[in-house]
PDB file of N, CA and C in Angstrom:
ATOM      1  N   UNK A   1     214.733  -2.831  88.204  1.00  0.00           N
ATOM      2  CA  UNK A   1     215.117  -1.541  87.680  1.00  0.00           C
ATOM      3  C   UNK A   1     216.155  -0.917  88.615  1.00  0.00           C
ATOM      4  N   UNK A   2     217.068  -0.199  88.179  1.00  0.00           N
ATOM      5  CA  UNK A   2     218.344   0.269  88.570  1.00  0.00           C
ATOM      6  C   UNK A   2     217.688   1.618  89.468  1.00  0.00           C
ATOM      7  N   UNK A   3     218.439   2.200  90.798  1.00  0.00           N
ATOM      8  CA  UNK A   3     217.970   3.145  91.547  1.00  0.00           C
ATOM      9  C   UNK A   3     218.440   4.344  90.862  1.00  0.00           C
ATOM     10  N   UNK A   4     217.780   5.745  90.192  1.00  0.00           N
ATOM     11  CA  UNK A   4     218.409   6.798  89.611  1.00  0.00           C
ATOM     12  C   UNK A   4     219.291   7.454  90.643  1.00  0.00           C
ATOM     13  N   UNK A   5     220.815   7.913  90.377  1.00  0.00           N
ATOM     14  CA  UNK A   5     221.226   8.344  91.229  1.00  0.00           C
ATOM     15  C   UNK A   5     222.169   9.782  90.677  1.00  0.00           C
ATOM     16  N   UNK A   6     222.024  10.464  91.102  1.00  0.00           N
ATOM     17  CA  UNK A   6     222.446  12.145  91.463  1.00  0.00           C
ATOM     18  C   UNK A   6     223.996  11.906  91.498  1.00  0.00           C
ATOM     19  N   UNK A   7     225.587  12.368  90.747  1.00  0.00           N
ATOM     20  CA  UNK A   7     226.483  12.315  90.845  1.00  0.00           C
ATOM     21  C   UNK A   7     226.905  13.821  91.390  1.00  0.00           C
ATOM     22  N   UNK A   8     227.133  13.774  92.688  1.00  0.00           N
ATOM     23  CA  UNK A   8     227.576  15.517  93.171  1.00  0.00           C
ATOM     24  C   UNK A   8     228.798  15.452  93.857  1.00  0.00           C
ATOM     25  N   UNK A   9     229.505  16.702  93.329  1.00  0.00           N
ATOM     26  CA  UNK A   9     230.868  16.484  93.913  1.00  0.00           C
ATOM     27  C   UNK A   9     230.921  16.945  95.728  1.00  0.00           C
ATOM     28  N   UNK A  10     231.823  16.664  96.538  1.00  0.00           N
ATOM     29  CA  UNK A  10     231.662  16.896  97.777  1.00  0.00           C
ATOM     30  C   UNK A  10     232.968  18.068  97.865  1.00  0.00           C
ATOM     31  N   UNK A  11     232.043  19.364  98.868  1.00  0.00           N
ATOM     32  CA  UNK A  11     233.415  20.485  98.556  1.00  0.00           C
ATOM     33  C   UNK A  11     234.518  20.149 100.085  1.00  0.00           C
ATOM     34  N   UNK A  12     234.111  18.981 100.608  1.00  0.00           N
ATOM     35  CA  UNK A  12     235.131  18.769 101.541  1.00  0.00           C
ATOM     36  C   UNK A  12     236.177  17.527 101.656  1.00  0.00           C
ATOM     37  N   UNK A  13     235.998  16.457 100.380  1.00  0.00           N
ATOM     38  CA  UNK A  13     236.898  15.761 100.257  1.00  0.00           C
ATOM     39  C   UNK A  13     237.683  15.994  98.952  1.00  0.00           C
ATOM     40  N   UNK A  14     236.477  16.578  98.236  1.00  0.00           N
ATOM     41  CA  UNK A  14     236.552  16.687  96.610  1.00  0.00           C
ATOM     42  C   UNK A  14     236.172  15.213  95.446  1.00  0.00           C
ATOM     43  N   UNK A  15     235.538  14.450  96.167  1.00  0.00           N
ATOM     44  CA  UNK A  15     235.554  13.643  95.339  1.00  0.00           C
ATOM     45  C   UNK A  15     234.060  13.629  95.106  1.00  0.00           C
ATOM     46  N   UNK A  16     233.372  13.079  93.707  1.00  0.00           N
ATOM     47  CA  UNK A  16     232.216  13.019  93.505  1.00  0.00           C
ATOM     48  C   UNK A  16     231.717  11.783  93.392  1.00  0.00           C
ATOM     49  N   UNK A  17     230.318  12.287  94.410  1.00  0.00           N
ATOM     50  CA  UNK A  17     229.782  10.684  94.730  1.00  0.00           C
ATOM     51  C   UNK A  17     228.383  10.392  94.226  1.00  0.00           C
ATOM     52  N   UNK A  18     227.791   9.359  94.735  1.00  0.00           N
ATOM     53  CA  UNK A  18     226.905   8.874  94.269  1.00  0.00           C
ATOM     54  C   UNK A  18     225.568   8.925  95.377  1.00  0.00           C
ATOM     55  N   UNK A  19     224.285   9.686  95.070  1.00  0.00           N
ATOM     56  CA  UNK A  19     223.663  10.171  95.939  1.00  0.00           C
ATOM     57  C   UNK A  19     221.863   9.645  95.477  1.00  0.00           C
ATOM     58  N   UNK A  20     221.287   9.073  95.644  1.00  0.00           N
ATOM     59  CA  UNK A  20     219.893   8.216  95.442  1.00  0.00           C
ATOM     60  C   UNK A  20     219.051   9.675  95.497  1.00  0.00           C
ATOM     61  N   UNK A  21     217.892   9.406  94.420  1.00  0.00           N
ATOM     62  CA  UNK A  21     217.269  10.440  94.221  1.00  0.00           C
ATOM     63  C   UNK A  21     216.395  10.803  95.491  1.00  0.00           C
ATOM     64  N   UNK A  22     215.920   9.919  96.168  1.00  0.00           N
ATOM     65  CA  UNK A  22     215.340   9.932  97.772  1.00  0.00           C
ATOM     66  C   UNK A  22     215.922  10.992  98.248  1.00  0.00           C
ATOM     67  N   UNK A  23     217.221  10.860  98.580  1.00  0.00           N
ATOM     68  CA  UNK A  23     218.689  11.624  99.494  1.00  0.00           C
ATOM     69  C   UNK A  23     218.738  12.529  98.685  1.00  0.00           C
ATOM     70  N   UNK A  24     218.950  12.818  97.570  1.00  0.00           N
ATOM     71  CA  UNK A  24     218.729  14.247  97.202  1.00  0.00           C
ATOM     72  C   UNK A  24     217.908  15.335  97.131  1.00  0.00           C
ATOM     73  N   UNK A  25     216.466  14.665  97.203  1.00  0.00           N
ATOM     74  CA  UNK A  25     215.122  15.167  97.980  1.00  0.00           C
ATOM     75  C   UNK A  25     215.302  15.671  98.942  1.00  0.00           C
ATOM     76  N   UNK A  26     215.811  14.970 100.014  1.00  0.00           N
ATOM     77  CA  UNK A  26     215.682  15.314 101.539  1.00  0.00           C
ATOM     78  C   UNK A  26     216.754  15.981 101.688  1.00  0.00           C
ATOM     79  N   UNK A  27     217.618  16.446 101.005  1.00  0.00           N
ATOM     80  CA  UNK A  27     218.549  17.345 101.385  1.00  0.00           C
ATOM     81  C   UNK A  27     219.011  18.497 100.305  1.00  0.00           C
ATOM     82  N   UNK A  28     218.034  18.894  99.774  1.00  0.00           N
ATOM     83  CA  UNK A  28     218.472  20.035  98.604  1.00  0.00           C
ATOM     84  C   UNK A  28     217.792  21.233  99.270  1.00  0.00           C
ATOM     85  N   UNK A  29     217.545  21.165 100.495  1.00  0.00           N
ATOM     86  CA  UNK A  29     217.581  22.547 101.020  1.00  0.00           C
ATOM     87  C   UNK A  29     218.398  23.229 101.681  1.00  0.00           C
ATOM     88  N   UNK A  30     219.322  22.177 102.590  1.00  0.00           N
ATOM     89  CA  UNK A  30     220.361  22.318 103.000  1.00  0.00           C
ATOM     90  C   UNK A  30     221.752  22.210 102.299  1.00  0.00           C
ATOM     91  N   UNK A  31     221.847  21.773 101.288  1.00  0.00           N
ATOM     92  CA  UNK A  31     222.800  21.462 100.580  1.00  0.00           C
ATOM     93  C   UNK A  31     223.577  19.881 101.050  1.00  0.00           C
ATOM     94  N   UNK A  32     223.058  19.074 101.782  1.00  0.00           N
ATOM     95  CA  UNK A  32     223.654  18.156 102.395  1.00  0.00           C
ATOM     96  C   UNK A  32     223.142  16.631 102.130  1.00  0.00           C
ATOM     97  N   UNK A  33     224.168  15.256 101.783  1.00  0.00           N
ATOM     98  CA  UNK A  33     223.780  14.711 100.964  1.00  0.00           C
ATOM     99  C   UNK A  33     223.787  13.677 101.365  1.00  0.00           C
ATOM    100  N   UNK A  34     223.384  12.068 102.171  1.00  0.00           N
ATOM    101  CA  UNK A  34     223.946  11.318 102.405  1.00  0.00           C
ATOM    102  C   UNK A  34     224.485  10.529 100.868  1.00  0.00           C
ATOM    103  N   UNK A  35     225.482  10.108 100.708  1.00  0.00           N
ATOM    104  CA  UNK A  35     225.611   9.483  99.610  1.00  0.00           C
ATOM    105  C   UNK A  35     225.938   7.573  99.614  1.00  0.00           C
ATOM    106  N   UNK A  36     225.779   6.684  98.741  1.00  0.00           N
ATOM    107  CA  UNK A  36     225.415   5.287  98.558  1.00  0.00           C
ATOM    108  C   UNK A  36     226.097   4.991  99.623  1.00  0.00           C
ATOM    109  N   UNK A  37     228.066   5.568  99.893  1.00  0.00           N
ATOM    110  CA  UNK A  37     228.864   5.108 100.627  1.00  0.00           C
ATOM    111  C   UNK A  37     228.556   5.450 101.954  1.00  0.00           C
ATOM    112  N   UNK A  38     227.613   6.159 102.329  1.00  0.00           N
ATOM    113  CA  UNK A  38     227.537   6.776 103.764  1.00  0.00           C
ATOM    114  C   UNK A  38     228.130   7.636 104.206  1.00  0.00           C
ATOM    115  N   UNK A  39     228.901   8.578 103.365  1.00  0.00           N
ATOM    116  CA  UNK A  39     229.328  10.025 103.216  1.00  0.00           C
ATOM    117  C   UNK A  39     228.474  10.517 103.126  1.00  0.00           C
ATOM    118  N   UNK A  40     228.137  11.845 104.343  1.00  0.00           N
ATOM    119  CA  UNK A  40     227.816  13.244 104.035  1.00  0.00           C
ATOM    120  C   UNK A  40     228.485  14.054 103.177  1.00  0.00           C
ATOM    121  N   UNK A  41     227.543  14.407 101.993  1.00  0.00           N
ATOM    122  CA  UNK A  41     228.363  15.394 101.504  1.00  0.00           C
ATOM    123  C   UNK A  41     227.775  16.712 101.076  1.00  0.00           C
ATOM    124  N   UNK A  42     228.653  18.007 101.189  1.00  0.00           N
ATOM    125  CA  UNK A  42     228.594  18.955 101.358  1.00  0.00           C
ATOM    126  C   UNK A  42     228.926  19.342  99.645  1.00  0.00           C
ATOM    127  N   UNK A  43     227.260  19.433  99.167  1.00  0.00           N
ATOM    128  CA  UNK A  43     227.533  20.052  97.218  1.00  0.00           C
ATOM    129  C   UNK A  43     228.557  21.410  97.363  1.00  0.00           C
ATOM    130  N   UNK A  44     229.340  20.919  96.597  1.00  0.00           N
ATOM    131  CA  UNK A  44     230.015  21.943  95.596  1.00  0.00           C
ATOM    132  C   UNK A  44     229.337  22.923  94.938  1.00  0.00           C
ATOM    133  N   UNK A  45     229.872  24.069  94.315  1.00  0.00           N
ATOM    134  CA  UNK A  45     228.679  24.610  93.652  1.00  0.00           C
ATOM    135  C   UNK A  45     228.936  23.994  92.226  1.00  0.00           C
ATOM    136  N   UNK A  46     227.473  23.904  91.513  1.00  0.00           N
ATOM    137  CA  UNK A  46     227.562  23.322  90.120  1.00  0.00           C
ATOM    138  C   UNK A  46     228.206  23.479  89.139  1.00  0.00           C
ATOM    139  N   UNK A  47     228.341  24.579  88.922  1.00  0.00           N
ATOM    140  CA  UNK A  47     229.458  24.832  88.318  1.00  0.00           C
ATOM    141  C   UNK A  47     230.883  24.507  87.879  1.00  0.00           C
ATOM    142  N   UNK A  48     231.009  23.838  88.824  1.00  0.00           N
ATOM    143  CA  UNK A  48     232.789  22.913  88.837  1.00  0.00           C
ATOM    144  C   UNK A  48     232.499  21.545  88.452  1.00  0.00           C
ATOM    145  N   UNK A  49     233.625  21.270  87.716  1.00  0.00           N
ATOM    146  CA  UNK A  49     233.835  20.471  86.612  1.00  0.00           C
ATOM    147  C   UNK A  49     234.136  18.828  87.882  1.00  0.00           C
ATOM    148  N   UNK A  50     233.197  17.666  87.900  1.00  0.00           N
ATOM    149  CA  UNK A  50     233.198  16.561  88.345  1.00  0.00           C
ATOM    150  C   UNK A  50     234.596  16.252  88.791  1.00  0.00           C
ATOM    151  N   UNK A  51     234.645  15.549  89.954  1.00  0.00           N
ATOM    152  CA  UNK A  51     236.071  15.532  90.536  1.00  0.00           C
ATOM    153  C   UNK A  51     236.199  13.583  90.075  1.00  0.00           C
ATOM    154  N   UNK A  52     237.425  13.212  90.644  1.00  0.00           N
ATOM    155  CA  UNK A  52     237.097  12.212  91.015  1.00  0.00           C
ATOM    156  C   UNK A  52     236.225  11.442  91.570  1.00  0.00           C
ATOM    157  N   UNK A  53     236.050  10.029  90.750  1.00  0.00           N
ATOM    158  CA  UNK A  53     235.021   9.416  91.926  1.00  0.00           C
ATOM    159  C   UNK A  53     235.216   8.360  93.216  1.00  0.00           C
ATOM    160  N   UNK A  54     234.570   8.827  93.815  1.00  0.00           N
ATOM    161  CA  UNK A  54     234.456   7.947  95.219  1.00  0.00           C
ATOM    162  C   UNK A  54     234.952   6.947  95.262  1.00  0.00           C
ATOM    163  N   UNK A  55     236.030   6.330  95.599  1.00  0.00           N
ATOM    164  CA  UNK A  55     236.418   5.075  95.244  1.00  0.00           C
ATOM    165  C   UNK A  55     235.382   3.719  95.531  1.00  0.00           C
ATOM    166  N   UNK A  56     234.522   4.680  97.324  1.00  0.00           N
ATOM    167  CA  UNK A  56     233.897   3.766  98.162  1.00  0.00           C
ATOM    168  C   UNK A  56     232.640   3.692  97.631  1.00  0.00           C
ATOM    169  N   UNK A  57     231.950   4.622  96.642  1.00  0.00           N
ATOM    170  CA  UNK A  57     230.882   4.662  95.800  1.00  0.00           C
ATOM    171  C   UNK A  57     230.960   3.484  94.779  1.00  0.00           C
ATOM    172  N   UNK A  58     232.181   3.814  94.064  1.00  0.00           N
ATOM    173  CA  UNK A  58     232.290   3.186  92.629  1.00  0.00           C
ATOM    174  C   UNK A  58     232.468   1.655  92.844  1.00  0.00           C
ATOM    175  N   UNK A  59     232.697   1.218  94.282  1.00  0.00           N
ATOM    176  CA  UNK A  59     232.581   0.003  94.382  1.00  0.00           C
ATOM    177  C   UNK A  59     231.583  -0.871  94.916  1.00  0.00           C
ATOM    178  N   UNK A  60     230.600  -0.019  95.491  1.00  0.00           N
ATOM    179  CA  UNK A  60     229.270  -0.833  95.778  1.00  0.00           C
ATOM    180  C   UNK A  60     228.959  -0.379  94.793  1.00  0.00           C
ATOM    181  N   UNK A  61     228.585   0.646  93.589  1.00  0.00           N
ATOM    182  CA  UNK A  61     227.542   0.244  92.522  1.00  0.00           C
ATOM    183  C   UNK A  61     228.098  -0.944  91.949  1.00  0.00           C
ATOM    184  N   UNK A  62     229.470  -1.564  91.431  1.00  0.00           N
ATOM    185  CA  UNK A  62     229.842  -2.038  90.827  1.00  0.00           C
ATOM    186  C   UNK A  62     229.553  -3.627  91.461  1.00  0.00           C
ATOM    187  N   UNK A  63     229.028  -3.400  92.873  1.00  0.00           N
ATOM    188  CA  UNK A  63     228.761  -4.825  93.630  1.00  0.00           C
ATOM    189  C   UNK A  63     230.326  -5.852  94.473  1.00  0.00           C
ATOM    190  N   UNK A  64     231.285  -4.961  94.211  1.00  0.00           N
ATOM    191  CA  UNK A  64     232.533  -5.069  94.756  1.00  0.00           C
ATOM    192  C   UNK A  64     232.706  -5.947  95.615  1.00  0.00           C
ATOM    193  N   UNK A  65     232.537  -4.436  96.992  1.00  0.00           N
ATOM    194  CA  UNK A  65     232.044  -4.864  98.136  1.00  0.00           C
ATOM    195  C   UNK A  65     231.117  -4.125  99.196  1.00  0.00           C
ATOM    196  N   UNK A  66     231.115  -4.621  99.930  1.00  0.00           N
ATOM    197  CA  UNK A  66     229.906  -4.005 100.504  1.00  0.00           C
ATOM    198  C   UNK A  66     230.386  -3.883 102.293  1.00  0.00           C
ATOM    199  N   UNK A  67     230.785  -2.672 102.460  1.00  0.00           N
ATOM    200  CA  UNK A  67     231.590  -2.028 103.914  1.00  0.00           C
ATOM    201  C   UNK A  67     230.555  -2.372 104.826  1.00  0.00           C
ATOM    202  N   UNK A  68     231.095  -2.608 106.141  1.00  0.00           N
ATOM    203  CA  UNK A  68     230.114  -3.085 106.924  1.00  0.00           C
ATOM    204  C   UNK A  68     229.660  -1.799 107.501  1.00  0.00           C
ATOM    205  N   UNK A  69     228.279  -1.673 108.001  1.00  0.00           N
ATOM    206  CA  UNK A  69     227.634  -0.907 108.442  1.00  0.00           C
ATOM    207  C   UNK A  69     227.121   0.722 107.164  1.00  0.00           C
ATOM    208  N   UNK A  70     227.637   0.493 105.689  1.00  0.00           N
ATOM    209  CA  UNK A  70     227.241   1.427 104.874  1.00  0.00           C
ATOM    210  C   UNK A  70     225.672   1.276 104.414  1.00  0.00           C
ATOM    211  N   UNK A  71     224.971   2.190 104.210  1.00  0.00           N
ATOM    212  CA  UNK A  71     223.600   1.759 103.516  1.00  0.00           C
ATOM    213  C   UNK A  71     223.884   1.199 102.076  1.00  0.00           C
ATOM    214  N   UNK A  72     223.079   0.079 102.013  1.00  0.00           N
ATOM    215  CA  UNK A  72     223.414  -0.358 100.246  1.00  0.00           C
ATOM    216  C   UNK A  72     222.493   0.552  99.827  1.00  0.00           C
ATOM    217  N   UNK A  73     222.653   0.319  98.336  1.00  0.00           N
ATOM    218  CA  UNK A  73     221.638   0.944  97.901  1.00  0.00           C
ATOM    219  C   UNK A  73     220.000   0.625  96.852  1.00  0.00           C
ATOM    220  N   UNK A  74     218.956   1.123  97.260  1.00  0.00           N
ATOM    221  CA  UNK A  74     217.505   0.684  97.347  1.00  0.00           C
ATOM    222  C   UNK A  74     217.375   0.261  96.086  1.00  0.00           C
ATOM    223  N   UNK A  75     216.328  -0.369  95.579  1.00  0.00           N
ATOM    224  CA  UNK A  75     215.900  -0.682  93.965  1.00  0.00           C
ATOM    225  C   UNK A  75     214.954  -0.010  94.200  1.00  0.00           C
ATOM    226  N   UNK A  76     214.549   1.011  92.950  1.00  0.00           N
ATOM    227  CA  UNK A  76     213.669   1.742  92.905  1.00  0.00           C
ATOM    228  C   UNK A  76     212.604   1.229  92.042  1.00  0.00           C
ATOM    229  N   UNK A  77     211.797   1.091  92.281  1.00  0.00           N
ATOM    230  CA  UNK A  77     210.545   0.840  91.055  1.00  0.00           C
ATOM    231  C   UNK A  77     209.797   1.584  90.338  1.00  0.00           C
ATOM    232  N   UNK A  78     209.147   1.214  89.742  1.00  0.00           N
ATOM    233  CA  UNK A  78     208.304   2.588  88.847  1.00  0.00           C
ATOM    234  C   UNK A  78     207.401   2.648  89.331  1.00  0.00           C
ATOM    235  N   UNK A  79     207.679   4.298  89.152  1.00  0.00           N
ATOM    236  CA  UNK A  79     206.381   5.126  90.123  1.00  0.00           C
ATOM    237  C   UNK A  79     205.133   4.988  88.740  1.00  0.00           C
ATOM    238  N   UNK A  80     204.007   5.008  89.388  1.00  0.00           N
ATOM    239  CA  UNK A  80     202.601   5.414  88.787  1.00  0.00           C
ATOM    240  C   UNK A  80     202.268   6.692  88.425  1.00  0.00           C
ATOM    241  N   UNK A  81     201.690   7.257  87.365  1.00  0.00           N
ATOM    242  CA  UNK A  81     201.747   8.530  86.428  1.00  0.00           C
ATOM    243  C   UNK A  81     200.679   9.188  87.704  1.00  0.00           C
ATOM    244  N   UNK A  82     200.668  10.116  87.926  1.00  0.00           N
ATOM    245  CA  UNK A  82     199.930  10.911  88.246  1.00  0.00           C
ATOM    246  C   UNK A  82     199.095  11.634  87.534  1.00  0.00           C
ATOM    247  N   UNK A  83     197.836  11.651  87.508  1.00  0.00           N
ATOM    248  CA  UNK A  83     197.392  12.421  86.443  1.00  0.00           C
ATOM    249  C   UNK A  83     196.431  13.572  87.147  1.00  0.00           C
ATOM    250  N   UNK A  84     196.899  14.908  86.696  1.00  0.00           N
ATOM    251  CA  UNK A  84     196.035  15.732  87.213  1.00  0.00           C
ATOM    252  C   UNK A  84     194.625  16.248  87.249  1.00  0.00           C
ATOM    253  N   UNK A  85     193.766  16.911  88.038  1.00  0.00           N
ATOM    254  CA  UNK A  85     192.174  17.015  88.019  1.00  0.00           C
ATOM    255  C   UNK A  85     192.483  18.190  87.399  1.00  0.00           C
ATOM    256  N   UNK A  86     191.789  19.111  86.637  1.00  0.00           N
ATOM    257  CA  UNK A  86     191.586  20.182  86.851  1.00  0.00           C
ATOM    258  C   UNK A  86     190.524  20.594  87.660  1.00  0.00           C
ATOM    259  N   UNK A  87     190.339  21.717  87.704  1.00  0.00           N
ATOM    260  CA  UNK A  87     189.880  22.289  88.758  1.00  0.00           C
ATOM    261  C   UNK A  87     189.151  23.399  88.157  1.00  0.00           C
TER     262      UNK A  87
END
C-alpha cells in the first residue's frame, strides 16, 4: 500500500512538496514540515493556490532517483480500526 502523503506549499522556496502523514503529525503545531525530499518546509497559508512541484519530490515518488543521504519514503500499512468503550 502506497504511503498517504500531505501536498503543502513551502512559503520559502514556493514550491509544493510532498510531506508523509507521520511528518505532518509531528509538525502541525509548529507549522514545519520535513518533506519526502528532505526539505524543511515552512506551510504557506492554505489559502494559496498550489505552487509548483518539487522537482526533488516529484522524482523520488516517481522512483527516478534517489539523492544520496534524502529519507525515502516509508510504506504505510493499514492501521487496525479502533473501536471505542463507552464509558
Amino acid at each position: 500500500m502506497e504511503p498517504f502523503l500531505v501536498h503543502i506549499r513551502c512559503d520559502t522556496d514556493g514550491y509544493t512538496h510532498a510531506v508523509t502523514e507521520d511528518e505532518f503529525a509531528a509538525g502541525r503545531h509548529d507549522g514545519r514540515f520535513r518533506a519526502v525530499c528532505g526539505h524543511v518546509v515552512l506551510a504557506a497559508p492554505m489559502i494559496e493556490a498550489p505552487g509548483r512541484f518539487d522537482p526533488e519530490c516529484r522524482d523520488l515518488l516517481r522512483g527516478d532517483s534517489t539523492p544520496s543521504g534524502a529519507p525515502s519514503v516509508p510504506r504505510q500499512e493499514r492501521r487496525r480500526l479502533r473501536w471505542r468503550t463507552r464509558r
